[in-house]
Protein backbone atom coordinates (compact mmCIF):
# COMPACT_ATOMS: atom_id res chain seq x y z
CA UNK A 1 0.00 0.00 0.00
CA UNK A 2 1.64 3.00 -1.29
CA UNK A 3 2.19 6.17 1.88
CA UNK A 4 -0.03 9.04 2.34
CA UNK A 5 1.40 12.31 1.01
CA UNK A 6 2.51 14.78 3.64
CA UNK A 7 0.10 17.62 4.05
CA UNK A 8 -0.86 19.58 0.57
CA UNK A 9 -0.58 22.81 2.81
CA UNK A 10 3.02 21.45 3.79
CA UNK A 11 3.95 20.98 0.20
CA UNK A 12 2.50 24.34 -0.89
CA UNK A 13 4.37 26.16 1.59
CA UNK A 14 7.61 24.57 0.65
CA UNK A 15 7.16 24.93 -3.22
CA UNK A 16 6.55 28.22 -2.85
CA UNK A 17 9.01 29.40 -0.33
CA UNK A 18 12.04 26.77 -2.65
CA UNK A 19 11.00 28.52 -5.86
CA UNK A 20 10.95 32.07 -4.53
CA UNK A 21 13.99 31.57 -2.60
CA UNK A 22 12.32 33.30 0.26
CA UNK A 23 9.99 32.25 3.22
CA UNK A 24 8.49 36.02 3.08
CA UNK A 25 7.91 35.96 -0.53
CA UNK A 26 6.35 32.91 -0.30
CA UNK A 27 3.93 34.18 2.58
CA UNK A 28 3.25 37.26 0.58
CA UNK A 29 2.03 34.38 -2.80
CA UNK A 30 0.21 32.35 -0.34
CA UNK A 31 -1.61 34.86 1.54
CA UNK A 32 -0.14 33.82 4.87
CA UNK A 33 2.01 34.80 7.52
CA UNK A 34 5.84 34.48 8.13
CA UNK A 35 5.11 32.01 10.69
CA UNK A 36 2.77 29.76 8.65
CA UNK A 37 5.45 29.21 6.26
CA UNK A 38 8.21 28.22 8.70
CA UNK A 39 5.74 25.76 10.40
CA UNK A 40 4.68 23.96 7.16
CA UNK A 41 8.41 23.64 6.72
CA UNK A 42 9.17 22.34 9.60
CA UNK A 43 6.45 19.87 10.14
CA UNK A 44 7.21 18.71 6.25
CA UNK A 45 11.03 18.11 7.43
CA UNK A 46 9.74 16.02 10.27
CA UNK A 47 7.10 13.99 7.91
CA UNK A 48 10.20 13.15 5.54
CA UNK A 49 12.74 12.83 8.21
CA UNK A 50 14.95 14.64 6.70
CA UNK A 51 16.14 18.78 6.08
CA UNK A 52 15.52 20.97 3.12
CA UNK A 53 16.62 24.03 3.72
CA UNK A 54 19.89 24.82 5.38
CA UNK A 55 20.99 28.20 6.81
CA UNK A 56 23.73 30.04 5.13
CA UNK A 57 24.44 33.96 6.38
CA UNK A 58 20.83 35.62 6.91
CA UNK A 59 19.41 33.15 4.18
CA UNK A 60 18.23 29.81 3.31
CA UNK A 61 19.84 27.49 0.94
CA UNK A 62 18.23 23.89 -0.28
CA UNK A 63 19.55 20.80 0.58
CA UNK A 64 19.97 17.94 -2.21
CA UNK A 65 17.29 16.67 -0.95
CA UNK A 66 15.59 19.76 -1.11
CA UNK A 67 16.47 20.57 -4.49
CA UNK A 68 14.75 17.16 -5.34
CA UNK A 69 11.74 17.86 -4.02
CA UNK A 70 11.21 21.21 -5.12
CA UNK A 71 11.90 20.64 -8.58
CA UNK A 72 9.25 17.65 -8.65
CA UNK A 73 6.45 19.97 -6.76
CA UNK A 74 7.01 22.73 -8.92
CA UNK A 75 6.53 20.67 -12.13
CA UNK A 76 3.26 19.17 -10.28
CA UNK A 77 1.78 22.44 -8.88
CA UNK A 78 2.01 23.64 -12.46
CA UNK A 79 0.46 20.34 -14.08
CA UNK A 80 -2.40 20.87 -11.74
CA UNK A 81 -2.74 24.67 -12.16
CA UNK A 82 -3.01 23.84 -15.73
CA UNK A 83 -5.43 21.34 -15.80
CA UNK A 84 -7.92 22.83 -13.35
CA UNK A 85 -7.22 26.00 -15.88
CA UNK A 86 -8.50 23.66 -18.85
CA UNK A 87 -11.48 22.10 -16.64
CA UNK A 88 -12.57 25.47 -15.59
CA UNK A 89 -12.38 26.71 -19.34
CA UNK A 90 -13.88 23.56 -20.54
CA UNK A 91 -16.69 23.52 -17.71
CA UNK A 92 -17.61 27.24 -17.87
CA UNK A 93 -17.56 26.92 -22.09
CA UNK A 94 -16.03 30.43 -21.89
CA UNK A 95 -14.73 32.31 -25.26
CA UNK A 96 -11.51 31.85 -26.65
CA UNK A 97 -10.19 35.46 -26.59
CA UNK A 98 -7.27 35.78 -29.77
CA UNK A 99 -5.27 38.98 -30.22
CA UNK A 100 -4.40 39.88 -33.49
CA UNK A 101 -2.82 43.12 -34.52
CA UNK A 102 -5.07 45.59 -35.86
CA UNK A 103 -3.94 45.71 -39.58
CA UNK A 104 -4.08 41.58 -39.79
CA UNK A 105 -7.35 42.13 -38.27
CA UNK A 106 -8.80 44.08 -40.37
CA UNK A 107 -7.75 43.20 -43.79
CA UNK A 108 -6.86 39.20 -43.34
CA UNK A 109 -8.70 38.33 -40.54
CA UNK A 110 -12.11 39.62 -40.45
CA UNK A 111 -12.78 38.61 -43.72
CA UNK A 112 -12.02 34.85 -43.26
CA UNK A 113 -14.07 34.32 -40.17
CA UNK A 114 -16.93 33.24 -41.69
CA UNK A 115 -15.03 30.27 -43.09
CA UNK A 116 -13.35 29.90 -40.15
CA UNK A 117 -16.62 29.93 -38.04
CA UNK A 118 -18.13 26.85 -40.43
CA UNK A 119 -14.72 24.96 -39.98
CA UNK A 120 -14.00 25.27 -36.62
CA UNK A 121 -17.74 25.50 -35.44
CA UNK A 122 -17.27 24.80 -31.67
CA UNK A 123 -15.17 27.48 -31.04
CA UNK A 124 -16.29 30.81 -29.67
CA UNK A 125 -13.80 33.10 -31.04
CA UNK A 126 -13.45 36.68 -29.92
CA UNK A 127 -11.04 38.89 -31.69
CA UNK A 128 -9.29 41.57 -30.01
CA UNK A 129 -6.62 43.97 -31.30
CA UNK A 130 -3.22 43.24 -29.72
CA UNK A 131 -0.08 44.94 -30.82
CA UNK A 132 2.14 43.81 -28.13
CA UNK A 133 5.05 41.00 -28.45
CA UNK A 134 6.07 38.38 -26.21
CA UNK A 135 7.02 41.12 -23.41
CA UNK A 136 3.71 41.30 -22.32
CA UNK A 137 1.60 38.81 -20.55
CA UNK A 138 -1.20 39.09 -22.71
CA UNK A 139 -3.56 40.01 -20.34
CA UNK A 140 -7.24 39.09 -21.09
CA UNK A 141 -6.27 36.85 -23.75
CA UNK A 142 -5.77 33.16 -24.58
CA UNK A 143 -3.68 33.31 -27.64
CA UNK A 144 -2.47 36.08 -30.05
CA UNK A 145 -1.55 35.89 -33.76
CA UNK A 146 1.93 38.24 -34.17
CA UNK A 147 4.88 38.53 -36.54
CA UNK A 148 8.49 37.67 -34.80
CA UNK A 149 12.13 35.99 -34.89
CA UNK A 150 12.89 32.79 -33.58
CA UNK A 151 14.64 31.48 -30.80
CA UNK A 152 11.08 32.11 -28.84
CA UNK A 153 11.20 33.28 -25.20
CA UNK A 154 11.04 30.79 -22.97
CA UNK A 155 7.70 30.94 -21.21
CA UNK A 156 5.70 30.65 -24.17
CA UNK A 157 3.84 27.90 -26.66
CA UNK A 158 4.24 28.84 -30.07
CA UNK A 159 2.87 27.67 -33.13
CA UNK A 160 4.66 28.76 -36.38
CA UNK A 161 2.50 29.33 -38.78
CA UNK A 162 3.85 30.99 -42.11
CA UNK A 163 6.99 32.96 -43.18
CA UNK A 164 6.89 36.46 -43.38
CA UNK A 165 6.72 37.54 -47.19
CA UNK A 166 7.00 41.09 -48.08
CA UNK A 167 7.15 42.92 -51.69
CA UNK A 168 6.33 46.06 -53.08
CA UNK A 169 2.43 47.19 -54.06
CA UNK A 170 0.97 49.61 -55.71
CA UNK A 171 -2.32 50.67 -57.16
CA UNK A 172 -2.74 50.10 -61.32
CA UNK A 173 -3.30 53.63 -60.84
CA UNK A 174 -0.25 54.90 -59.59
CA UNK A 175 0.88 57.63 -61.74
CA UNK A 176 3.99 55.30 -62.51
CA UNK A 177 2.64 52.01 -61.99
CA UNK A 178 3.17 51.14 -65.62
CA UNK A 179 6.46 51.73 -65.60
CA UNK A 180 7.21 49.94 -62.22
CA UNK A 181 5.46 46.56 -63.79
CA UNK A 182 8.66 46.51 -67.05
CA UNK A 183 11.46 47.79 -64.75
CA UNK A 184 13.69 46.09 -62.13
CA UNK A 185 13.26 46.46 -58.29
CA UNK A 186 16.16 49.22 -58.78
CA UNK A 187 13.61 51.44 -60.46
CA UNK A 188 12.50 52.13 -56.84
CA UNK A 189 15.61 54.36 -56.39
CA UNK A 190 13.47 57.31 -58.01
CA UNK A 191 10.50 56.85 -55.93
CA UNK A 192 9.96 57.81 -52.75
CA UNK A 193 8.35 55.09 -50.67
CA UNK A 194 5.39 54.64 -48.59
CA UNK A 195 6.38 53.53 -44.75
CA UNK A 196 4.99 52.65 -41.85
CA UNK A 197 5.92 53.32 -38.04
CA UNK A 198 5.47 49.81 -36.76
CA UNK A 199 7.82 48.16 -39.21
CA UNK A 200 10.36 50.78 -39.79
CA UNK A 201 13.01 47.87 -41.11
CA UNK A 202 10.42 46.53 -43.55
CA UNK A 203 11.64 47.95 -46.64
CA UNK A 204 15.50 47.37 -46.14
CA UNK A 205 14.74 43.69 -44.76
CA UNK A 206 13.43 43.47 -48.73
CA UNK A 207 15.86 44.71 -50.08
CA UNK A 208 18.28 42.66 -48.50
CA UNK A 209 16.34 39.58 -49.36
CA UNK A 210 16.70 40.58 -53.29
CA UNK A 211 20.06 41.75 -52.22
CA UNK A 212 19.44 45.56 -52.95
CA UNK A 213 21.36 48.30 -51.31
CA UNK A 214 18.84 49.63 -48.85
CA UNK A 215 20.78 52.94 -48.17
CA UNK A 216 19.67 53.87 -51.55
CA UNK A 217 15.94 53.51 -51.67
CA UNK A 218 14.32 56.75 -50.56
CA UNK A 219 11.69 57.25 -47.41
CA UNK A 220 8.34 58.90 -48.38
CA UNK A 221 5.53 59.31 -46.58
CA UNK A 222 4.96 57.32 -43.18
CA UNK A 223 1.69 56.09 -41.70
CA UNK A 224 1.44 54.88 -37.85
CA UNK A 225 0.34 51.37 -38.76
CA UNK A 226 0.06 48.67 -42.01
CA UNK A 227 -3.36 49.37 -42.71
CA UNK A 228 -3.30 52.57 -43.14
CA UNK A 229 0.26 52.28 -45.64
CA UNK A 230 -1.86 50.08 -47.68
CA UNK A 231 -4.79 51.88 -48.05
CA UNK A 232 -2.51 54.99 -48.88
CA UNK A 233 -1.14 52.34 -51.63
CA UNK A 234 -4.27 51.86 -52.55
CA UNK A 235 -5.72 54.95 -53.32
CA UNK A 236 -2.70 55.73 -55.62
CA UNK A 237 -0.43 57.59 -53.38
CA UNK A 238 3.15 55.43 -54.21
CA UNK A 239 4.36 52.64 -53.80
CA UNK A 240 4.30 50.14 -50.07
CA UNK A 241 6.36 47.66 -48.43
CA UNK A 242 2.94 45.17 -47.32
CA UNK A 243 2.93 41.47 -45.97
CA UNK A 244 1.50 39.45 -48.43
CA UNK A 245 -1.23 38.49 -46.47
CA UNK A 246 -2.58 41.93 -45.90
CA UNK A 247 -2.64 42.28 -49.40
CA UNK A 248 -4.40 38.70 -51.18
CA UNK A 249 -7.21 40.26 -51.28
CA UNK A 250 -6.50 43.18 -52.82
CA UNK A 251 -3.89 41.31 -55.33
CA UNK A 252 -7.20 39.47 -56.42
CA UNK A 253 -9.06 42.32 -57.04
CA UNK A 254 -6.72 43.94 -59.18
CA UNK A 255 -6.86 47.15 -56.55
CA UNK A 256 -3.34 46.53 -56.16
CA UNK A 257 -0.40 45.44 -58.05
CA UNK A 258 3.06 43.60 -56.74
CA UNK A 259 5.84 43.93 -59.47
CA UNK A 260 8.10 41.68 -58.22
CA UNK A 261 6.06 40.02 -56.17
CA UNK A 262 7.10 38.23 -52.46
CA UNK A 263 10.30 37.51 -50.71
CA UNK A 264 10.34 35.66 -47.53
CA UNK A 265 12.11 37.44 -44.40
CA UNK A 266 13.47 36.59 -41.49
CA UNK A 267 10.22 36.99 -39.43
CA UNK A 268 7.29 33.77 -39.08
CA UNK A 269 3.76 34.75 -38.11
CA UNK A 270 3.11 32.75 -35.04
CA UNK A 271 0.25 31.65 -32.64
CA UNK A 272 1.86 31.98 -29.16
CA UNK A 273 -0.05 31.18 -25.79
CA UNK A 274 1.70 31.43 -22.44
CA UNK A 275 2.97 28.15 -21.32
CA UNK A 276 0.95 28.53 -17.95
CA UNK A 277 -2.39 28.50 -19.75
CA UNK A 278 -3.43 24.98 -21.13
CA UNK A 279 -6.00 25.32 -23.42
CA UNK A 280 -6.90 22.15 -25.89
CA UNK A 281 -8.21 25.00 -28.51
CA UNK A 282 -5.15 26.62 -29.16
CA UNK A 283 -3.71 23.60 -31.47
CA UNK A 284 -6.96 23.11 -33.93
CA UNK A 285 -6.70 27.33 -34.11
CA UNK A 286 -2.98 27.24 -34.99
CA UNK A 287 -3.11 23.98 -37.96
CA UNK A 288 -6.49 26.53 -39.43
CA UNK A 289 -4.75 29.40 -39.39
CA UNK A 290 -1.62 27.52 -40.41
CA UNK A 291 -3.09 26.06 -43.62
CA UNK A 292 -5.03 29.66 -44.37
CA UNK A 293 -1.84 31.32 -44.17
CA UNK A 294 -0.80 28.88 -46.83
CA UNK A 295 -3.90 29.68 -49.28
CA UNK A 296 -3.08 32.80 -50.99
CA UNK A 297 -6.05 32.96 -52.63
């Protein structure tokens, strides 16, 4: 007959106090007192018969034994955090909150959910516009789609889902669209370019794909974000640096033109959740999103 565990409280206490390296810390996590900490301690070292902390200066240091245990509780505590997270989700059929930032939103997103809605008809998607990386905790959300360089923080669970492509776009009634469509990319050198404040490396991160001095192509006009570069493209005011994904649509349309076409970048859109929050909906999200990525259409 397998032994009882010591006391949950016990082990709580002790995770808490090993992994913050402090037995005030871990009061202050725990809601507790100094003194309820240093019990649970105790009375755990007495239940294993053996110590786990050992005093060095004005601190405390783990044992081996220590070290042991806290590394196993720690991995356990965050199992069952996890899971209970996933229950509760599951129980309380709550939305699926995604970020997405607001120019993907608008011109890639929105106009897919329909089909993503039939395809993926149990989920409850919410959108909400996100423009923050992996520095932030994503507060209020359970995934978000963003654009970014591998190696990925640790901390997080992401899903690559597409190379970044990026070309040059411009409305068939750009004053010198026609000659843009029987030139070479260095034709650009005359024009001055349309630009956007969220991706001020776009442009040279092109050119150095095609392997085009950058330092010669010439800053126009900026815009704060993609969406509104693109519609500036669009109504015929020069020539953008877009993601091809903002701009299928148009492409399709014929409101907008790419001489040149695509080049794929350094950057990978991505579905990231963080690592603490379990959620089975994340991975049928990120293979959908994955395969429209991959239909240009």
């Amino acid at each position: 007959m397998p032994r009882a565990l010591p006391s949950l409280n016990a082990l709580l206490a002790f995770e808490a106090a090993a992994r913050l390296g402090s037995v005030s810390r871990a009061a202050t996590e725990l809601h507790v007192t100094h003194g309820a900490i240093s019990r649970h301690i105790r009375a755990l070292e007495e239940d294993l018969r053996t110590a786990l902390f050992q005093r060095q200066g004005r601190g405390l240091v783990l044992t081996p034994a220590g070290q042991r245990l806290r590394d196993t509780s720690t991995t356990a505590f965050a199992q069952l955090r996890d899971t209970c997270d996933a229950v509760r989700s599951g129980a309380t059929n709550a939305p699926f909150v995604l970020g997405c930032p607001v120019s993907l939103l608008a011109r890639w997103m929105i106009p897919r959910l329909e089909r993503l809605m039939d395809e993926l008809p149990d989920l409850d998607l919410h959108l909400r516009p996100q423009e923050t990386g992996f520095d932030e905790s994503l507060t209020g959300l359970d995934a978000a789609v963003m654009a970014g360089e591998p190696p990925w923080p640790p901390g997080w669970r992401v899903y690559p889902l597409a190379h970044e492509r990026v070309g040059p776009v411009a409305s068939p009634d750009f004053a010198k669209a026609h000659r843009l469509v029987r030139s070479r990319p260095q034709a650009l050198y005359e024009q001055a370019l349309l630009h956007t404040l969220s991706r001020p490396d776009a442009w040279s991160s092109w050119a150095e794909s095609i392997e085009l001095p950058a330092k010669r192509l010439k800053p126009g006009q900026g815009y704060p974000h993609l969406y509104h570069m693109i519609e500036a493209a669009v109504a015929g005011r020069g020539v953008a640096i877009a993601p091809e994904p903002l701009v299928a649509d148009d492409l399709a349309s014929g409101r907008l033109i790419a001489p040149w076409g695509f080049q794929a970048i350094r950057a990978q859109w991505v579905l990231a959740t963080p690592a603490r929050i379990s959620d089975v909906r994340a991975e049928p999200l990120a293979e959908w999103l994955k395969a429209a990525f991959a239909d240009r259409q």
